[in-house]
Structure formats: C-alpha cells, structure tokens
PDB file of N, CA and C in Angstrom:
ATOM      1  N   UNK A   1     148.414  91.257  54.094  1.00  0.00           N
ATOM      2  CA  UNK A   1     147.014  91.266  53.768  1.00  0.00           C
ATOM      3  C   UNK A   1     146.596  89.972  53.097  1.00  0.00           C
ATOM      4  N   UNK A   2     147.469  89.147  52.493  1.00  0.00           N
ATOM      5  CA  UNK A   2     147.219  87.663  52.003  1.00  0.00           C
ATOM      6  C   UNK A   2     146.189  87.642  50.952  1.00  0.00           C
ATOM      7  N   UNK A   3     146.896  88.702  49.722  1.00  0.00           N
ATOM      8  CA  UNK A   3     145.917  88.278  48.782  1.00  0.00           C
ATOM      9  C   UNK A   3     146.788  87.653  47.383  1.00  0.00           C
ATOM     10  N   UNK A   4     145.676  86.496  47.861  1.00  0.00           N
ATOM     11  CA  UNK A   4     145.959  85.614  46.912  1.00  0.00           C
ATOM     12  C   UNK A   4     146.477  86.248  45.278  1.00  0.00           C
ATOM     13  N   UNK A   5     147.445  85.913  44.413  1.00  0.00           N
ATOM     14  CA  UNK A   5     148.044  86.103  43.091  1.00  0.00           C
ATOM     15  C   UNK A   5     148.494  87.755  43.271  1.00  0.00           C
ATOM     16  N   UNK A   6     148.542  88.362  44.648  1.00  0.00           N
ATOM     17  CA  UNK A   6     149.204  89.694  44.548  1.00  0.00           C
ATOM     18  C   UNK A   6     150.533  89.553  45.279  1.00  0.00           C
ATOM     19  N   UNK A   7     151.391  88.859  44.560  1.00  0.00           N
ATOM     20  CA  UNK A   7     153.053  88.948  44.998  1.00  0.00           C
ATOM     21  C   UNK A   7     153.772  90.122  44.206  1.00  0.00           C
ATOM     22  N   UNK A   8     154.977  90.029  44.921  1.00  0.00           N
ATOM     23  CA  UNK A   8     156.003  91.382  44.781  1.00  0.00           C
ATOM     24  C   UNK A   8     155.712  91.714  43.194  1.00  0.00           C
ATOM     25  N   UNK A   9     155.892  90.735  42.403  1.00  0.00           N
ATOM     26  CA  UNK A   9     156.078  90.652  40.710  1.00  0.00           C
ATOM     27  C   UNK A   9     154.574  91.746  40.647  1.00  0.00           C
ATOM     28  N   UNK A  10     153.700  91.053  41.034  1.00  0.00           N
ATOM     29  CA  UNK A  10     152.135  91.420  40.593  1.00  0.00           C
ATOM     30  C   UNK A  10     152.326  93.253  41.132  1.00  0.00           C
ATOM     31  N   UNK A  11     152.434  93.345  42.271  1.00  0.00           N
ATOM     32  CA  UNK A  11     152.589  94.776  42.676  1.00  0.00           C
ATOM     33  C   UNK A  11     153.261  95.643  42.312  1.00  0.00           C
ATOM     34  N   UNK A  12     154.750  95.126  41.774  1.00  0.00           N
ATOM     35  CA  UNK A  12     155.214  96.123  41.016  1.00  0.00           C
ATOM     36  C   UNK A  12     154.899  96.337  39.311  1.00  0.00           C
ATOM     37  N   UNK A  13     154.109  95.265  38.796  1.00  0.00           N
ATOM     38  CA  UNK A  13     153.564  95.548  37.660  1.00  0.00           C
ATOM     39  C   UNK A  13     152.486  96.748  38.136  1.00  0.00           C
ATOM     40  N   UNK A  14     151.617  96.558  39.059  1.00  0.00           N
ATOM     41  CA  UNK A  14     150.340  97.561  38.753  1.00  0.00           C
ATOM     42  C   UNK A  14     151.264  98.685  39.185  1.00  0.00           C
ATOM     43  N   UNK A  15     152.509  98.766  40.469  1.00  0.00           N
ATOM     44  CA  UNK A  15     152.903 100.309  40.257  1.00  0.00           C
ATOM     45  C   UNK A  15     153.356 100.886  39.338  1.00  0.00           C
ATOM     46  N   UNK A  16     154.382 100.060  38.598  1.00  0.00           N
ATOM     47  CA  UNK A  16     154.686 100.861  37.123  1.00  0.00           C
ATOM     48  C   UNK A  16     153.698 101.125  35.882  1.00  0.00           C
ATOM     49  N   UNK A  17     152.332 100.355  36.026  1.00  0.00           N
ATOM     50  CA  UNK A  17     151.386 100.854  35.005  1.00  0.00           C
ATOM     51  C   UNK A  17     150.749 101.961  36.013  1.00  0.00           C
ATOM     52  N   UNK A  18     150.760 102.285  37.378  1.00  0.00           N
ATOM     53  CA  UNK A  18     150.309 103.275  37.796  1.00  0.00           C
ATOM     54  C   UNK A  18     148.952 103.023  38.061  1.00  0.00           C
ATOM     55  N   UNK A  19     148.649 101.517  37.814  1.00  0.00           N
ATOM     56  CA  UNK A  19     147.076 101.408  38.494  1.00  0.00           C
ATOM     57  C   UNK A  19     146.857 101.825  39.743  1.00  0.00           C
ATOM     58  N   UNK A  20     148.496 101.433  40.646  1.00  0.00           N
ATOM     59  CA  UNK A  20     148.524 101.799  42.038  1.00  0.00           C
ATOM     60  C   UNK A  20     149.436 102.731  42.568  1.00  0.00           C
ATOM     61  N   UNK A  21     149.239 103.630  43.451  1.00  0.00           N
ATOM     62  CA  UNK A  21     150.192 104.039  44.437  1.00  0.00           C
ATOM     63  C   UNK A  21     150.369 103.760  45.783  1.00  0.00           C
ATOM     64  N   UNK A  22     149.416 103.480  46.491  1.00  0.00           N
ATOM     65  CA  UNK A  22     149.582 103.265  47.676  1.00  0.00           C
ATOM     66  C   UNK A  22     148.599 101.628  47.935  1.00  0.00           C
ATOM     67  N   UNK A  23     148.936 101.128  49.249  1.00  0.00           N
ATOM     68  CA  UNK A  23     147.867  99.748  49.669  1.00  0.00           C
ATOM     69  C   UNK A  23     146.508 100.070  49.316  1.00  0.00           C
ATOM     70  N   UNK A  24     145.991 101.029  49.772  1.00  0.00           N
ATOM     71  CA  UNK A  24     144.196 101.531  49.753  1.00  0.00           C
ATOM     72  C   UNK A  24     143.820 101.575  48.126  1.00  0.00           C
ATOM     73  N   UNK A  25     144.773 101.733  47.357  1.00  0.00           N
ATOM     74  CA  UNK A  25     144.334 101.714  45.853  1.00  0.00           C
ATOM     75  C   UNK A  25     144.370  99.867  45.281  1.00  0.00           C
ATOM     76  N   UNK A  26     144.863  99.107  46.184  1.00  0.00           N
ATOM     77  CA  UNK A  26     144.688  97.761  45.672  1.00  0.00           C
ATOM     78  C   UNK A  26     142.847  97.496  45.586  1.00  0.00           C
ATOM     79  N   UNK A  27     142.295  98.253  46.225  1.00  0.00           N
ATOM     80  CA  UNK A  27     140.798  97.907  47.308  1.00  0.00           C
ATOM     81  C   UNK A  27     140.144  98.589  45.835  1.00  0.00           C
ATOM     82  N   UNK A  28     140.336  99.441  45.311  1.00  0.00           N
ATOM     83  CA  UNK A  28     139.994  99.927  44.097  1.00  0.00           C
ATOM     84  C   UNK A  28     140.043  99.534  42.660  1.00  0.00           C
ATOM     85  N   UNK A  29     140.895  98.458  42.727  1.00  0.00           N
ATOM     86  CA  UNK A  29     140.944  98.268  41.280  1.00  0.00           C
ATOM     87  C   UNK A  29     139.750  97.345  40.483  1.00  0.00           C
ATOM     88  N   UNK A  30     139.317  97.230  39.192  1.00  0.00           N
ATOM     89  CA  UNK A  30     138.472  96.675  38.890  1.00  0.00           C
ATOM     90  C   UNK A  30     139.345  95.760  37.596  1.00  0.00           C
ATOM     91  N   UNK A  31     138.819  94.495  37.453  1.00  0.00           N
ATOM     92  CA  UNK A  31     139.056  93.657  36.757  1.00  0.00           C
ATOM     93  C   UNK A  31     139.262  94.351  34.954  1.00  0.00           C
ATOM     94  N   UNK A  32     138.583  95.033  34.660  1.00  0.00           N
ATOM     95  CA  UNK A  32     138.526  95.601  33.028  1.00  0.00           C
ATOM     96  C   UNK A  32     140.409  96.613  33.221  1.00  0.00           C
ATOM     97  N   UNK A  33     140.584  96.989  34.319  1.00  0.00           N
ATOM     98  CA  UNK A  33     142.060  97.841  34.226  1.00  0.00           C
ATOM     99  C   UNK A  33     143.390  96.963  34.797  1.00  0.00           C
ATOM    100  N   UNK A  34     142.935  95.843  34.959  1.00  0.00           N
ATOM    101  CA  UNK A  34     143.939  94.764  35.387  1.00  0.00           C
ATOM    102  C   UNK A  34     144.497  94.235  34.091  1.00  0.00           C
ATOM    103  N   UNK A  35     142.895  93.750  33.209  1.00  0.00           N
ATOM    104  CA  UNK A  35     143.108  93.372  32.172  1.00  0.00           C
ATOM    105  C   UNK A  35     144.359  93.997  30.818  1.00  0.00           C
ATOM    106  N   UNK A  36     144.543  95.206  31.231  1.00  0.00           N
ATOM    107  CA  UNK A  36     145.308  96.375  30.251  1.00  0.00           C
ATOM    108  C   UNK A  36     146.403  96.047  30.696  1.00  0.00           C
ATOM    109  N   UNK A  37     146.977  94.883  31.640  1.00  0.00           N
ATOM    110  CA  UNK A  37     148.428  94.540  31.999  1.00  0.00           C
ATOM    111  C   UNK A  37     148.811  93.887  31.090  1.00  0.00           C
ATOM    112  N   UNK A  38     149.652  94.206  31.073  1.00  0.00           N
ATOM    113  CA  UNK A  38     150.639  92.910  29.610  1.00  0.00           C
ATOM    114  C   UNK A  38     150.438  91.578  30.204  1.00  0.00           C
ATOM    115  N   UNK A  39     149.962  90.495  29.363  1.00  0.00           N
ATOM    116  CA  UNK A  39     149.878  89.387  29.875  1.00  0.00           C
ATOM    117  C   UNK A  39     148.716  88.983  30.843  1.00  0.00           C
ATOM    118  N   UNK A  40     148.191  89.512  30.633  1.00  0.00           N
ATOM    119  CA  UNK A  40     146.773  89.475  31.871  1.00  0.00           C
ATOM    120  C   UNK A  40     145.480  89.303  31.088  1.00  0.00           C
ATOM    121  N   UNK A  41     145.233  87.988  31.167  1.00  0.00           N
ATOM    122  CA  UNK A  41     143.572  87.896  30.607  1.00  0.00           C
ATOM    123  C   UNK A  41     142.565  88.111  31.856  1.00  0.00           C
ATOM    124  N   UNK A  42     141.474  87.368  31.606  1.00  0.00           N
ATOM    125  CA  UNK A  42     140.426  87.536  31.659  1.00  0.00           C
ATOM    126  C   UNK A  42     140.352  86.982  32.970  1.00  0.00           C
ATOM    127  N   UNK A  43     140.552  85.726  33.022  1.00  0.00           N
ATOM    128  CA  UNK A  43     140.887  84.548  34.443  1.00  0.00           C
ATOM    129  C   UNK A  43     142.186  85.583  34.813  1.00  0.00           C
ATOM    130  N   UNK A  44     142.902  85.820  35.082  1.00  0.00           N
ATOM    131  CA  UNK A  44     143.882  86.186  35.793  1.00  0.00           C
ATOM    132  C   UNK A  44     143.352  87.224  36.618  1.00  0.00           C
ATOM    133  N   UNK A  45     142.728  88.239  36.187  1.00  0.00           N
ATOM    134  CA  UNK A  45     142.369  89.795  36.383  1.00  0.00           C
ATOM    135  C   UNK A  45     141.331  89.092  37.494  1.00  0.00           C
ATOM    136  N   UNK A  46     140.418  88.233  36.610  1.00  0.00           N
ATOM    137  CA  UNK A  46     138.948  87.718  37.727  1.00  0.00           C
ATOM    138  C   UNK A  46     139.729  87.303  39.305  1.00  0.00           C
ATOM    139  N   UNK A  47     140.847  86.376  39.162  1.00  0.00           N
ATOM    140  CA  UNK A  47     141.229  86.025  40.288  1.00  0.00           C
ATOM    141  C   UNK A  47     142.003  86.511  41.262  1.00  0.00           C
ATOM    142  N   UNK A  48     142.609  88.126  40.964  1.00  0.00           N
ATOM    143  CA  UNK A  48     142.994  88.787  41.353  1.00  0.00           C
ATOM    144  C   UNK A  48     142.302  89.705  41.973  1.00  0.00           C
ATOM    145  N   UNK A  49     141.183  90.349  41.687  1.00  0.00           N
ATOM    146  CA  UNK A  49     140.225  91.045  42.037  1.00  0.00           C
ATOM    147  C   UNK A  49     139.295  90.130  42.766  1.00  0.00           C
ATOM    148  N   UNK A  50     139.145  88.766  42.937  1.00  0.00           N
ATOM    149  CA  UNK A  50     138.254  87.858  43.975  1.00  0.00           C
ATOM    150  C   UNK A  50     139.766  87.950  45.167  1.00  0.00           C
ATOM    151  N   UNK A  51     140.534  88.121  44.969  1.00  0.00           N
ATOM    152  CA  UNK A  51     141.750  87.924  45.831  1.00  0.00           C
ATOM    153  C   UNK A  51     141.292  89.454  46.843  1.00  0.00           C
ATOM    154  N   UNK A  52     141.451  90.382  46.360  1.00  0.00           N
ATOM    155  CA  UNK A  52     141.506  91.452  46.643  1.00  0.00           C
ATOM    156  C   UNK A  52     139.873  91.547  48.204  1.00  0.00           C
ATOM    157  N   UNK A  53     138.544  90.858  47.195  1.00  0.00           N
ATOM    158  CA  UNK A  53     137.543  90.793  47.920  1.00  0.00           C
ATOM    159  C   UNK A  53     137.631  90.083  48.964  1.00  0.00           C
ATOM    160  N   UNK A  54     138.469  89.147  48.609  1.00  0.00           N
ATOM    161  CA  UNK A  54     138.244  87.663  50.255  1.00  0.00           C
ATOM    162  C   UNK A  54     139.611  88.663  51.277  1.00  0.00           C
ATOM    163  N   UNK A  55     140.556  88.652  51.075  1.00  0.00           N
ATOM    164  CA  UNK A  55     140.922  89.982  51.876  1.00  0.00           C
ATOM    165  C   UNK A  55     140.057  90.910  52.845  1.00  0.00           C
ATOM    166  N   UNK A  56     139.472  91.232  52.518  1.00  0.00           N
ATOM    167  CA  UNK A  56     138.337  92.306  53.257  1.00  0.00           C
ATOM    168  C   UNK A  56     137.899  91.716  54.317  1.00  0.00           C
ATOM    169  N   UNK A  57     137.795  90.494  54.452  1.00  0.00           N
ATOM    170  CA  UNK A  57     136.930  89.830  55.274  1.00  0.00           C
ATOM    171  C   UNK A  57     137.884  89.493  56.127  1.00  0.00           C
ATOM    172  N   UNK A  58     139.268  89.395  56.282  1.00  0.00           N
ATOM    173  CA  UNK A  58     140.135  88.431  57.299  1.00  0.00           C
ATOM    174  C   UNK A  58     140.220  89.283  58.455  1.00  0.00           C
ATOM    175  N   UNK A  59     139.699  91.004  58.574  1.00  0.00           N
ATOM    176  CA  UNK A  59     139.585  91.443  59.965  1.00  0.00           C
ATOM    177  C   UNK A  59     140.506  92.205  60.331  1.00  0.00           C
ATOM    178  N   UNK A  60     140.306  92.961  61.357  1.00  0.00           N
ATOM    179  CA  UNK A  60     141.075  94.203  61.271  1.00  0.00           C
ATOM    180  C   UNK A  60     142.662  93.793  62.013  1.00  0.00           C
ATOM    181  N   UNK A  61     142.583  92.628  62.715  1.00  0.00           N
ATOM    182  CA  UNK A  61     143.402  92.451  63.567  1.00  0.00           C
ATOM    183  C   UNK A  61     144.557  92.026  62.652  1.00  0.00           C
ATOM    184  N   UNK A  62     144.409  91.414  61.225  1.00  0.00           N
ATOM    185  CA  UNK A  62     145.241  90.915  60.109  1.00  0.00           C
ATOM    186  C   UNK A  62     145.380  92.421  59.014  1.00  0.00           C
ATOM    187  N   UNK A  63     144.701  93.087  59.276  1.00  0.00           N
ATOM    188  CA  UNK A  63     145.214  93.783  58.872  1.00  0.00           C
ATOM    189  C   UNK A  63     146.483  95.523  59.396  1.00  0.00           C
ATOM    190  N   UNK A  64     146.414  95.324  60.382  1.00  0.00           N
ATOM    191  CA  UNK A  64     146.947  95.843  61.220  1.00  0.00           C
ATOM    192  C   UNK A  64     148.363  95.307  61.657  1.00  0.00           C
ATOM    193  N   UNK A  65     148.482  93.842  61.388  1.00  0.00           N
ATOM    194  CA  UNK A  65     149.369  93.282  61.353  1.00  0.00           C
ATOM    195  C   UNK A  65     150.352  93.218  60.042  1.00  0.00           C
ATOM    196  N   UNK A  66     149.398  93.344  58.751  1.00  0.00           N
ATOM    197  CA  UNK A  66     150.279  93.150  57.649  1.00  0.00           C
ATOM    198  C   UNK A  66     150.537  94.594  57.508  1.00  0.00           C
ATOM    199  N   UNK A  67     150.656  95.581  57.829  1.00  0.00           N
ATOM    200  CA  UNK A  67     150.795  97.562  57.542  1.00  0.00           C
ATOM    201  C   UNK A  67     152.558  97.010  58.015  1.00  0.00           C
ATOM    202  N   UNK A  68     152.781  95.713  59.022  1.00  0.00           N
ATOM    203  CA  UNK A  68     154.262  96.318  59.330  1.00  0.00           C
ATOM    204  C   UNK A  68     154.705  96.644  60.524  1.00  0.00           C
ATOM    205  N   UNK A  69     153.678  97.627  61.255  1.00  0.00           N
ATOM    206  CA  UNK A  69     154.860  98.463  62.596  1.00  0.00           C
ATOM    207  C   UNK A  69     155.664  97.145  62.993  1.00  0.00           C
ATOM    208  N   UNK A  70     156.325  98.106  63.512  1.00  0.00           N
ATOM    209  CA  UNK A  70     157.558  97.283  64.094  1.00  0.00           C
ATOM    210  C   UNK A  70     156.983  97.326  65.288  1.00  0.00           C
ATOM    211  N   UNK A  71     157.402  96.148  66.438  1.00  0.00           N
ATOM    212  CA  UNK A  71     156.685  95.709  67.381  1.00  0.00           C
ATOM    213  C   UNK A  71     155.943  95.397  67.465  1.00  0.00           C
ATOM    214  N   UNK A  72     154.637  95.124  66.876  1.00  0.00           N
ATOM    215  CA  UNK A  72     153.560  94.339  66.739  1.00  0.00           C
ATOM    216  C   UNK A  72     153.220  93.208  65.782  1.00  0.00           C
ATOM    217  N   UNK A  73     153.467  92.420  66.730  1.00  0.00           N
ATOM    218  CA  UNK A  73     153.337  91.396  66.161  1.00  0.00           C
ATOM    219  C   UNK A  73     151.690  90.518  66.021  1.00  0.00           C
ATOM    220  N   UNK A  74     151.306  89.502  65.744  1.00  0.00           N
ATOM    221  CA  UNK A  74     149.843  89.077  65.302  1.00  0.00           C
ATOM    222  C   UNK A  74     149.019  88.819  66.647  1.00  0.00           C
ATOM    223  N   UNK A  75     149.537  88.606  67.677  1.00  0.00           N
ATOM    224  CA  UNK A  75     148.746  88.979  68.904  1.00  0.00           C
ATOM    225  C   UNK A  75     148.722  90.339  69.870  1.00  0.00           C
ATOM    226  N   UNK A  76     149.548  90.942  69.559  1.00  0.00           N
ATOM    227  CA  UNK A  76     149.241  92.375  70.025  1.00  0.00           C
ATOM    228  C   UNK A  76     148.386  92.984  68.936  1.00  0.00           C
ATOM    229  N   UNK A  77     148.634  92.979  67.347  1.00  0.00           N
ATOM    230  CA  UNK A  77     147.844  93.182  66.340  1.00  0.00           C
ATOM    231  C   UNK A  77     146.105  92.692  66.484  1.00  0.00           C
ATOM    232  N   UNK A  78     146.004  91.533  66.621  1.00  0.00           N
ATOM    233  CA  UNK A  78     144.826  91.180  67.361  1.00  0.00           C
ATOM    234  C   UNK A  78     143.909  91.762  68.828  1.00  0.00           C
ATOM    235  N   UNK A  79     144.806  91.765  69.825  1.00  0.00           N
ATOM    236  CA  UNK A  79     145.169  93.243  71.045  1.00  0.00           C
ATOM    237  C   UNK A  79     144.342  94.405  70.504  1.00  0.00           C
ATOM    238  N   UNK A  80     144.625  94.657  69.743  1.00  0.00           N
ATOM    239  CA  UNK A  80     144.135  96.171  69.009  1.00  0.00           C
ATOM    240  C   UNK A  80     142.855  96.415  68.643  1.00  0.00           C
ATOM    241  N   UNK A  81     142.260  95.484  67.715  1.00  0.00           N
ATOM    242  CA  UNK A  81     141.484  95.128  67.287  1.00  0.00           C
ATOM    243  C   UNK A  81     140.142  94.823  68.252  1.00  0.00           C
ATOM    244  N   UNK A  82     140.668  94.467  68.864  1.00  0.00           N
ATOM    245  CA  UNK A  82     139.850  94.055  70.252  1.00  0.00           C
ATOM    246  C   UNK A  82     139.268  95.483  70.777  1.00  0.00           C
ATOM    247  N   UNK A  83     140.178  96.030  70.492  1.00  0.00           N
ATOM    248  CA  UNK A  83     140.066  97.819  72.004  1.00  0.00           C
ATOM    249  C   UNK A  83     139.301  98.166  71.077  1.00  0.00           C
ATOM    250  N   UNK A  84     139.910  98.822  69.770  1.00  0.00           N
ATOM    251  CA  UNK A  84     139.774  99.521  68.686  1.00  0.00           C
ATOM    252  C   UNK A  84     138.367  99.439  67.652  1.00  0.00           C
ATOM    253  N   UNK A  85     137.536  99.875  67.289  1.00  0.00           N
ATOM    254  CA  UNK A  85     136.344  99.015  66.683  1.00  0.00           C
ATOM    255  C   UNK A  85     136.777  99.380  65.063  1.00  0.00           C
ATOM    256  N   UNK A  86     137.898 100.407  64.455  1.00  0.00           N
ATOM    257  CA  UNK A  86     137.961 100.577  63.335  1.00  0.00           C
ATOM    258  C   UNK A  86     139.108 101.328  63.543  1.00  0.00           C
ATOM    259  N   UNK A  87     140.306 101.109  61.904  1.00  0.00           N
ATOM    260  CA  UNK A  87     141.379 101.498  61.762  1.00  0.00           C
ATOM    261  C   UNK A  87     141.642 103.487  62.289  1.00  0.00           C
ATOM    262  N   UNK A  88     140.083 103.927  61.936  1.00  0.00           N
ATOM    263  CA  UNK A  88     140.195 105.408  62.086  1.00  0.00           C
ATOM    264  C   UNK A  88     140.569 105.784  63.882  1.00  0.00           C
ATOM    265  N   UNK A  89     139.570 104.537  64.492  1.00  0.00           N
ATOM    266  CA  UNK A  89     139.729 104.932  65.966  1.00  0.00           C
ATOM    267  C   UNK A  89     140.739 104.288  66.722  1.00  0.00           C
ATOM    268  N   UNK A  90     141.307 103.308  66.130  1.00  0.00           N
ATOM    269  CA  UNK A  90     143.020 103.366  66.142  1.00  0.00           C
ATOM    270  C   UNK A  90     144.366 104.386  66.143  1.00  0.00           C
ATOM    271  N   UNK A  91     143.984 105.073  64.967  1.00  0.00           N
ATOM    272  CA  UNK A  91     145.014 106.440  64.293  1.00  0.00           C
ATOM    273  C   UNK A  91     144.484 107.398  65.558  1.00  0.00           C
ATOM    274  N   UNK A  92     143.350 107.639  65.816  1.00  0.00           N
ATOM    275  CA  UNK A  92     143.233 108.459  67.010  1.00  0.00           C
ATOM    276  C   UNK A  92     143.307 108.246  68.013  1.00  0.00           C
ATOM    277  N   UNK A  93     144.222 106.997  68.836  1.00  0.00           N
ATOM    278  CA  UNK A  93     144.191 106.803  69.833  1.00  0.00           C
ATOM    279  C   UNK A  93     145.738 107.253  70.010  1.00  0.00           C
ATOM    280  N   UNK A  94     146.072 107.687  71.303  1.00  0.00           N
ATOM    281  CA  UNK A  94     147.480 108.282  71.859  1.00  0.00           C
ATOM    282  C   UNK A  94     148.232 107.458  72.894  1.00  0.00           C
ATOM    283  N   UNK A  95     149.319 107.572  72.727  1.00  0.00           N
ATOM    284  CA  UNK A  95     150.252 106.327  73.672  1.00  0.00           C
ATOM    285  C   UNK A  95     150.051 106.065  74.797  1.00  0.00           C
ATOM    286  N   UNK A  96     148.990 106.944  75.550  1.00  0.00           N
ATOM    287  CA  UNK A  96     148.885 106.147  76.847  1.00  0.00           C
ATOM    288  C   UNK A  96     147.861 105.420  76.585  1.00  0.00           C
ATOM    289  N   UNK A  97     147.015 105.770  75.919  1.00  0.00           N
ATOM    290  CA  UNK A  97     145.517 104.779  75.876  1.00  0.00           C
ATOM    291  C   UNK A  97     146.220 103.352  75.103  1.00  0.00           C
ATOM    292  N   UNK A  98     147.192 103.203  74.345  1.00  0.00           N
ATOM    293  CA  UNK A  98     147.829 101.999  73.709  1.00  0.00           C
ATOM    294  C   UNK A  98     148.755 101.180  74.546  1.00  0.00           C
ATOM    295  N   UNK A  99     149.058 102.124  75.825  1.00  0.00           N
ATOM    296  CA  UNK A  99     150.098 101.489  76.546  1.00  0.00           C
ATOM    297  C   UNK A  99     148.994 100.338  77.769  1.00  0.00           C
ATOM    298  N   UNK A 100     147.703 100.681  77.962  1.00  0.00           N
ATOM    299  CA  UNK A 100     146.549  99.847  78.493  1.00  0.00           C
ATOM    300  C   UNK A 100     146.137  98.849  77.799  1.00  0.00           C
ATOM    301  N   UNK A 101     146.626  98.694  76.638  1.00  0.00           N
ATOM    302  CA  UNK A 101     146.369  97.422  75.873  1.00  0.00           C
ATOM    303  C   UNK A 101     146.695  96.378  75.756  1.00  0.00           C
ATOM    304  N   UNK A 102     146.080  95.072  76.486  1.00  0.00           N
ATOM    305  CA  UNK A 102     146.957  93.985  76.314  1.00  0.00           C
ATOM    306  C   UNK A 102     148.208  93.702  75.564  1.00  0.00           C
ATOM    307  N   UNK A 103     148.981  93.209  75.996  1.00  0.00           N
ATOM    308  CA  UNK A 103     150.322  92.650  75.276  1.00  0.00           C
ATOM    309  C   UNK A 103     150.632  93.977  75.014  1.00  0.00           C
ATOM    310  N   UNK A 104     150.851  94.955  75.184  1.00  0.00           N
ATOM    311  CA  UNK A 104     151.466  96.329  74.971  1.00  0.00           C
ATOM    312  C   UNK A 104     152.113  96.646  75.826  1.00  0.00           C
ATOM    313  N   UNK A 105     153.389  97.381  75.662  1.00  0.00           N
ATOM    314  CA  UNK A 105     154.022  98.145  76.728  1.00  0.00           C
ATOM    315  C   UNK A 105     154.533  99.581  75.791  1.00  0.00           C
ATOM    316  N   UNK A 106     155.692 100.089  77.036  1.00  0.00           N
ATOM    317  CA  UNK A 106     155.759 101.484  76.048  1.00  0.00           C
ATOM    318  C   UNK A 106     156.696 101.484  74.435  1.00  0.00           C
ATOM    319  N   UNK A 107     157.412 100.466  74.732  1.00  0.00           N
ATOM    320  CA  UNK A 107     157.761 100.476  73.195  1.00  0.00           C
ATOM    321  C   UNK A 107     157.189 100.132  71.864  1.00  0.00           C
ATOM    322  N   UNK A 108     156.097  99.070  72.497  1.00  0.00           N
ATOM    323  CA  UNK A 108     155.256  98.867  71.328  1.00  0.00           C
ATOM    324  C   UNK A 108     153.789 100.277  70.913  1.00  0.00           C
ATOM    325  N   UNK A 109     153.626 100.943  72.108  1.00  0.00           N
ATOM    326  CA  UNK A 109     152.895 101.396  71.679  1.00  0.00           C
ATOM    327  C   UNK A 109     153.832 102.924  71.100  1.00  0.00           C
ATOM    328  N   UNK A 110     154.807 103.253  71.501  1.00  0.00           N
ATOM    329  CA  UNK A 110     155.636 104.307  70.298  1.00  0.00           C
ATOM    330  C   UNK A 110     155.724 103.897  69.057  1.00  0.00           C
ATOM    331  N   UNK A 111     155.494 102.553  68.985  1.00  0.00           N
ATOM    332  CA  UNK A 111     155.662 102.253  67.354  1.00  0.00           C
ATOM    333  C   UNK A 111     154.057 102.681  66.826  1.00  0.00           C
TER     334      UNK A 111
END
C-alpha cells in the first residue's frame, strides 16, 4: 500500500498498542491516538496520517496488489482493476469470470 513512515517497526507498534488489528483499521486512525505512542509527537503522527491519506489515491489496481495473493502480480493486479470497478465487485466475482481476465489463467484466478 506504500505508506509512507508505516514500516514493519511502525505496524507492530500500533498492533501492540491495539490501535490496529487488521489493514482496514490503518484507514481509521486519527493523528490525536497515534500521538499516545511512546515516542510519537506531533510531526510524526501528522505525517503518518498524511501517509495513510495519499495512499487512498494510488488506485485499486495497487491496492490489490499489495493484499499479497499469490499469483498476481502488478499487471494482472492492474488486469483486475480494469474489469472490476470496486474491491466489493471483485470478492464477488467467481473463477470463471477471473479466468476471462487479461493476464489470467486458471491458477491465478484460484488464488
């Protein structure tokens, strides 16, 4: 997802304060509960949470790519994006309608 000042260190601080559990709770956090990190002022929290916002914007095709599956890589990820108009009508699509998708075949779309 490429947000800027959220490396491994940064993520496992907010999971052990429990700001976070899952990716979708990064999209939630607000600068005043960043701040309650040990070591975290004011500028840090601000640039973490502008990190979080410019994210949003890089598109579904980058984000689909950073979740992981295996087999998809940033142009079949892009592929998707294309068919797909949103992550929901993605999750509802079924392996044959994924196996019609550019750069797809049947193993990528079992993943």
């Amino acid at each position: 997802m490429d947000i800027e000042g959220c490396g491994p260190s940064r993520l496992e601080q907010l999971l052990e304060a429990k700001l976070i559990e899952t990716p979708a709770d990064l999209y939630k956090l607000r600068k005043e509960r960043v701040m309650e990190l040990e070591r975290q002022g004011e500028k840090s929290a601000e640039n973490l949470v502008a990190g979080i916002e410019a994210s949003k914007k890089r598109g579904l095709g980058r984000l689909i790519y950073a979740l992981g599956i295996a087999q998809i890589g940033e142009r079949a990820a892009d592929s998707l994006a294309k068919k797909y108009k949103d992550l929901d009508e993605l999750m509802a699509a079924d392996e044959e309608g994924l196996k019609k998708v550019p750069d797809f075949g049947p193993v990528a779309a079992a993943s």
